[in-house]
C-alpha atoms as a PDB file:
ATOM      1  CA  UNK A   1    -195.341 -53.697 164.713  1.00  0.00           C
ATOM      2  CA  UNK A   2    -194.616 -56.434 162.402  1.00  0.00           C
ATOM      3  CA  UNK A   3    -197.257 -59.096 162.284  1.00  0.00           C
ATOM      4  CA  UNK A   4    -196.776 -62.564 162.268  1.00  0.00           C
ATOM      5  CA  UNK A   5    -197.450 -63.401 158.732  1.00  0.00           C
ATOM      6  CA  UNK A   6    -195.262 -60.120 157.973  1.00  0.00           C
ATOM      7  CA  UNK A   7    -192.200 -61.987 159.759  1.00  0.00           C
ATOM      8  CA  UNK A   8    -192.641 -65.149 157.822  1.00  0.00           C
ATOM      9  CA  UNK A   9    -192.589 -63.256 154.689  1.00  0.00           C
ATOM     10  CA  UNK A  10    -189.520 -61.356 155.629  1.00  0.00           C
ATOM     11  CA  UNK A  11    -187.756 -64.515 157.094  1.00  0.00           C
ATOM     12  CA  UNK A  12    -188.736 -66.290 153.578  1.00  0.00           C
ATOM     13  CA  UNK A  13    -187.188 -63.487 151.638  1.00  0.00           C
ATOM     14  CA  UNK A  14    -183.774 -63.252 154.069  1.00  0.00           C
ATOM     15  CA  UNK A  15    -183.637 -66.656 153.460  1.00  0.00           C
ATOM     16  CA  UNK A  16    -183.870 -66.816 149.430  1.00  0.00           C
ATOM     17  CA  UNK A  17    -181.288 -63.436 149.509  1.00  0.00           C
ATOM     18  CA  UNK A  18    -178.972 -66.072 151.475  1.00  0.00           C
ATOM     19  CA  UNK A  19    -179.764 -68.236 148.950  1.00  0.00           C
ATOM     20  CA  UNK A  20    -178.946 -65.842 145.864  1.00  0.00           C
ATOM     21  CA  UNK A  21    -182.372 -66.306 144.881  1.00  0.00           C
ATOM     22  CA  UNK A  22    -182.470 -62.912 143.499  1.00  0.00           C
ATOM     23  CA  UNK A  23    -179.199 -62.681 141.524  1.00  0.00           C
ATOM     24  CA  UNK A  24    -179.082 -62.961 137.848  1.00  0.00           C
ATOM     25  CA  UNK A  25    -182.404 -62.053 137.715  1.00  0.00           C
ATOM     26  CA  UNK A  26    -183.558 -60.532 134.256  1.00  0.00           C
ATOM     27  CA  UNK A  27    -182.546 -56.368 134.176  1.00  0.00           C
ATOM     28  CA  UNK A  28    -180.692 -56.907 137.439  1.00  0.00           C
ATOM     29  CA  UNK A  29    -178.262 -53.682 137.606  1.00  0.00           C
ATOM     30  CA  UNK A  30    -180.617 -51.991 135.087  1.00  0.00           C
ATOM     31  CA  UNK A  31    -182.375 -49.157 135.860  1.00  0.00           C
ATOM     32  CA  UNK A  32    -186.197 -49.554 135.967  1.00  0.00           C
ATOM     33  CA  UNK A  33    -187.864 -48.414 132.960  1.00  0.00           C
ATOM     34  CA  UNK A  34    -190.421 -46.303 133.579  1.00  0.00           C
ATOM     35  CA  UNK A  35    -191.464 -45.420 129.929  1.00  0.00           C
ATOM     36  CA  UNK A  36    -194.840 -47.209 130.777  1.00  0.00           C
ATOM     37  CA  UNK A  37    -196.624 -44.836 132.702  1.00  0.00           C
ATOM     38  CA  UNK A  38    -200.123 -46.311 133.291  1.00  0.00           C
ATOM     39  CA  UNK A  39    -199.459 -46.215 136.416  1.00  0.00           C
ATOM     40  CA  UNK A  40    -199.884 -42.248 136.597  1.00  0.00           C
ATOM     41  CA  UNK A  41    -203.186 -40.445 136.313  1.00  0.00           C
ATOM     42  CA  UNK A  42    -203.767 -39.051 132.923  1.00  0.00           C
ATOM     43  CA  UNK A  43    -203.823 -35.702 134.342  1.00  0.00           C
ATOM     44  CA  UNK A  44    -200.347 -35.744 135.522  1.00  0.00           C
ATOM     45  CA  UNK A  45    -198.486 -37.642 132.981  1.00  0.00           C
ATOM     46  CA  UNK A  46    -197.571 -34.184 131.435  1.00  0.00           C
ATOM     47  CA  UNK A  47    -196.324 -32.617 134.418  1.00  0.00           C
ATOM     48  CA  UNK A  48    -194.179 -35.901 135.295  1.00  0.00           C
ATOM     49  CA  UNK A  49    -192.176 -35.811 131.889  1.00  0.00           C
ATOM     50  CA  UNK A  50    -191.629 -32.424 132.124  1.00  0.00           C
ATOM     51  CA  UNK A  51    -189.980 -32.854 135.348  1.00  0.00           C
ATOM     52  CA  UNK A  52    -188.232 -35.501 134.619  1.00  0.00           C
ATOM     53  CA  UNK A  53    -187.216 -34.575 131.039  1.00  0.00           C
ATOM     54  CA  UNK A  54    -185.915 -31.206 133.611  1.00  0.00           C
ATOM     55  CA  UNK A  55    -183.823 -33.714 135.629  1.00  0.00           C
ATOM     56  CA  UNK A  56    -186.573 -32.323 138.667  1.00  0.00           C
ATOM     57  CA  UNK A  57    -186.295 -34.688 141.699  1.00  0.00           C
ATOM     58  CA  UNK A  58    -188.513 -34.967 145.310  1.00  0.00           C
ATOM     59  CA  UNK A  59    -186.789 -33.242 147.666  1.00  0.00           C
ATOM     60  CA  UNK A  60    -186.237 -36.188 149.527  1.00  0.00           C
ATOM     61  CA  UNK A  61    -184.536 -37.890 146.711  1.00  0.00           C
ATOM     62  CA  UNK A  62    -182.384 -34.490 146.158  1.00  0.00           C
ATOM     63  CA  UNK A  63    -181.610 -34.623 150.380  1.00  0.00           C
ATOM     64  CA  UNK A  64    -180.455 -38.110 149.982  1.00  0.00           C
ATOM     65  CA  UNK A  65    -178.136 -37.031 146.893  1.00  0.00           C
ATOM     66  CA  UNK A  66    -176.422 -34.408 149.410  1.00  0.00           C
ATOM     67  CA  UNK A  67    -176.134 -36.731 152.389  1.00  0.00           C
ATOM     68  CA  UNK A  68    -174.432 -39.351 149.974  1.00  0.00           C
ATOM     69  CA  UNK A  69    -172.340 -36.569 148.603  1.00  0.00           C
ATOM     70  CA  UNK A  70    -171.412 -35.205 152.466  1.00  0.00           C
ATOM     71  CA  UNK A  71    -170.498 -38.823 153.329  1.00  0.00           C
ATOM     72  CA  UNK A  72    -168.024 -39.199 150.794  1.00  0.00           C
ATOM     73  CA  UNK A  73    -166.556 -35.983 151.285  1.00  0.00           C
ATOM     74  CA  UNK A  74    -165.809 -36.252 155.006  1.00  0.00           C
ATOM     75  CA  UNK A  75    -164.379 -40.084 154.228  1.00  0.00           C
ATOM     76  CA  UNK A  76    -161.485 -38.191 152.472  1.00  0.00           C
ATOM     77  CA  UNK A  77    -161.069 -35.122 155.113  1.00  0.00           C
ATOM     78  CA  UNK A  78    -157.703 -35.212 156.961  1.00  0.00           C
ATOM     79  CA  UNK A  79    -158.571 -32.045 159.738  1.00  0.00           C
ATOM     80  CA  UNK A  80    -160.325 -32.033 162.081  1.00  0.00           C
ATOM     81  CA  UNK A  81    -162.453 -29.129 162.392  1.00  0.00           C
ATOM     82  CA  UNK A  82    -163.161 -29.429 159.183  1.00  0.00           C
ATOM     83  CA  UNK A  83    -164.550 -32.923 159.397  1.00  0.00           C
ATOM     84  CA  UNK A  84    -165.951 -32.071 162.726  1.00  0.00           C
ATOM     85  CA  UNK A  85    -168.131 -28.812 160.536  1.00  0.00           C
ATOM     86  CA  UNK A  86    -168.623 -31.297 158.238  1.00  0.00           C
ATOM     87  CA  UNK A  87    -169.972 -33.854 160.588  1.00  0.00           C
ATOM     88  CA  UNK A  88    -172.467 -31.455 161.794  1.00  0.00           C
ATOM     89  CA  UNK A  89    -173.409 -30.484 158.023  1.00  0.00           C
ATOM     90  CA  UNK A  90    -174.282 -34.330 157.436  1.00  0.00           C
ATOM     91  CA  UNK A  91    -176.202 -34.783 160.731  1.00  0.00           C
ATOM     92  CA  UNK A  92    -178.501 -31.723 160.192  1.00  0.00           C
ATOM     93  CA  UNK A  93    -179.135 -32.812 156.416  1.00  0.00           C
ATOM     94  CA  UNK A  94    -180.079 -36.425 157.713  1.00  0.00           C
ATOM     95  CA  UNK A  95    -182.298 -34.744 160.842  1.00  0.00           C
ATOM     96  CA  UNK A  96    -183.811 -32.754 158.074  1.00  0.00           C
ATOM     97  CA  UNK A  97    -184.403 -35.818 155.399  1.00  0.00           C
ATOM     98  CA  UNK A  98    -186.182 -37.897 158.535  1.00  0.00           C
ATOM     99  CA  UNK A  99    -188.379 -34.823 159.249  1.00  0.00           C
ATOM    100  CA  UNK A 100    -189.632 -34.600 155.969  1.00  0.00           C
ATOM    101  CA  UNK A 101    -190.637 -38.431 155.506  1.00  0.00           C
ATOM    102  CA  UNK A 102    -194.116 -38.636 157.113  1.00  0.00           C
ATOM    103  CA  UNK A 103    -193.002 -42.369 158.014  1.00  0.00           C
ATOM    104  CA  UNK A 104    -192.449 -44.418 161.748  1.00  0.00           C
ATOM    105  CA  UNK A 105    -189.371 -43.879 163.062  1.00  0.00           C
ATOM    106  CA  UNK A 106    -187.825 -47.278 163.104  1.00  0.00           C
ATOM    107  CA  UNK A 107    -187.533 -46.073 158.454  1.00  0.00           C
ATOM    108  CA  UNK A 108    -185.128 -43.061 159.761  1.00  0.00           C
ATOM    109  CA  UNK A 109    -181.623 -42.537 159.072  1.00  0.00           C
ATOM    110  CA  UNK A 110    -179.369 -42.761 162.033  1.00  0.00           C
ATOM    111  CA  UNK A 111    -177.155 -39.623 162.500  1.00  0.00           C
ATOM    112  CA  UNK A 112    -173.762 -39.912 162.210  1.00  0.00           C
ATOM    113  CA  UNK A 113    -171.676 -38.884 165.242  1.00  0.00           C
ATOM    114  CA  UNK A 114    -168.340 -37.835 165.935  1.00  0.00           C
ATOM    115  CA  UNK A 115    -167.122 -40.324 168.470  1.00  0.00           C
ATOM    116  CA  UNK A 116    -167.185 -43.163 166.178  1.00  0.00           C
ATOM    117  CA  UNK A 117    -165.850 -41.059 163.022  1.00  0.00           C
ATOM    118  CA  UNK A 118    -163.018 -39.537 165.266  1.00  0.00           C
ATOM    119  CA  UNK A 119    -161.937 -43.164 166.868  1.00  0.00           C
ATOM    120  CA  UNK A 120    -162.191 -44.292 162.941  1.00  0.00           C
ATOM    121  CA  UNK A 121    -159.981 -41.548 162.264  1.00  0.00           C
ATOM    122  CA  UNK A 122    -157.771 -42.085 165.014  1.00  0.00           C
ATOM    123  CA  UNK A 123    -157.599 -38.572 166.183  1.00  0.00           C
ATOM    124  CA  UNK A 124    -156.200 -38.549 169.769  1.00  0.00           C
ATOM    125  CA  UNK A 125    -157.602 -35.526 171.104  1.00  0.00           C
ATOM    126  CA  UNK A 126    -161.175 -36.034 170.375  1.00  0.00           C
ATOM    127  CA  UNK A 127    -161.293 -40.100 171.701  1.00  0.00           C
ATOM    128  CA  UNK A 128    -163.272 -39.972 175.102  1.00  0.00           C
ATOM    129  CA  UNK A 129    -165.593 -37.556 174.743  1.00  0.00           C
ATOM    130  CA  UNK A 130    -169.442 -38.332 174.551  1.00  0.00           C
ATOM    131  CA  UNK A 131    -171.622 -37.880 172.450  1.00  0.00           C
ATOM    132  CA  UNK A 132    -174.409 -35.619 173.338  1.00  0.00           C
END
């Protein structure tokens, strides 16, 4: 539950984004650097650059990757099964990503469903059904 001082905050920073506020900033459309790593415990600063010297990412980033990848792919399928298989590829990875995340629910993905994807699609046969 947001608090109140949480919603003035938010509301504040809706408002500058409306605004532009945050465009041009300095590094905007840069990745972050993250060659500064004070910010680690000197124990694992080792393990972190080997990982990511390995190209090694969380899980969750490497779930998100997929689901990205899915959601492209089934944008530029033309049958149906296919998308349909595909659409239940992309709704299992995204039930699996928001099992994982040890967050509330209002941060989780929303699964895709066929309905909407079919009536996007304009496929006759499907348009009517539920979804379940």
């Amino acid at each position: 539950m947001i608090t109140g001082f949480e919603k003035i905050v938010e509301n504040r920073i809706k408002q500058a984004q409306k605004k532009g506020a945050f465009e041009h900033l300095p590094g905007s459309g840069q990745p972050l650097s993250w060659e500064n790593d004070h910010f680690v415990s000197e124990e694992l600063r080792l393990a972190y650059k080997i990982l990511k010297n390995a190209d090694c990412l969380p899980p969750e980033i490497e779930l998100k990757r997929e689901i990205r990848v899915t959601e492209d792919l089934l944008s530029g399928m033309t049958e149906t099964a296919e998308k349909y298989r595909t659409l239940k590829k992309l709704n299992y990875l995204i039930m699996k990503l928001n099992s994982m995340r040890n967050t509330s629910v209002i941060f989780d993905l929303p699964q895709k469903y066929a309905v909407k994807l079919v009536e996007r699609f304009g496929v006759p046969s499907l348009k009517g059904k539920k979804d379940r």
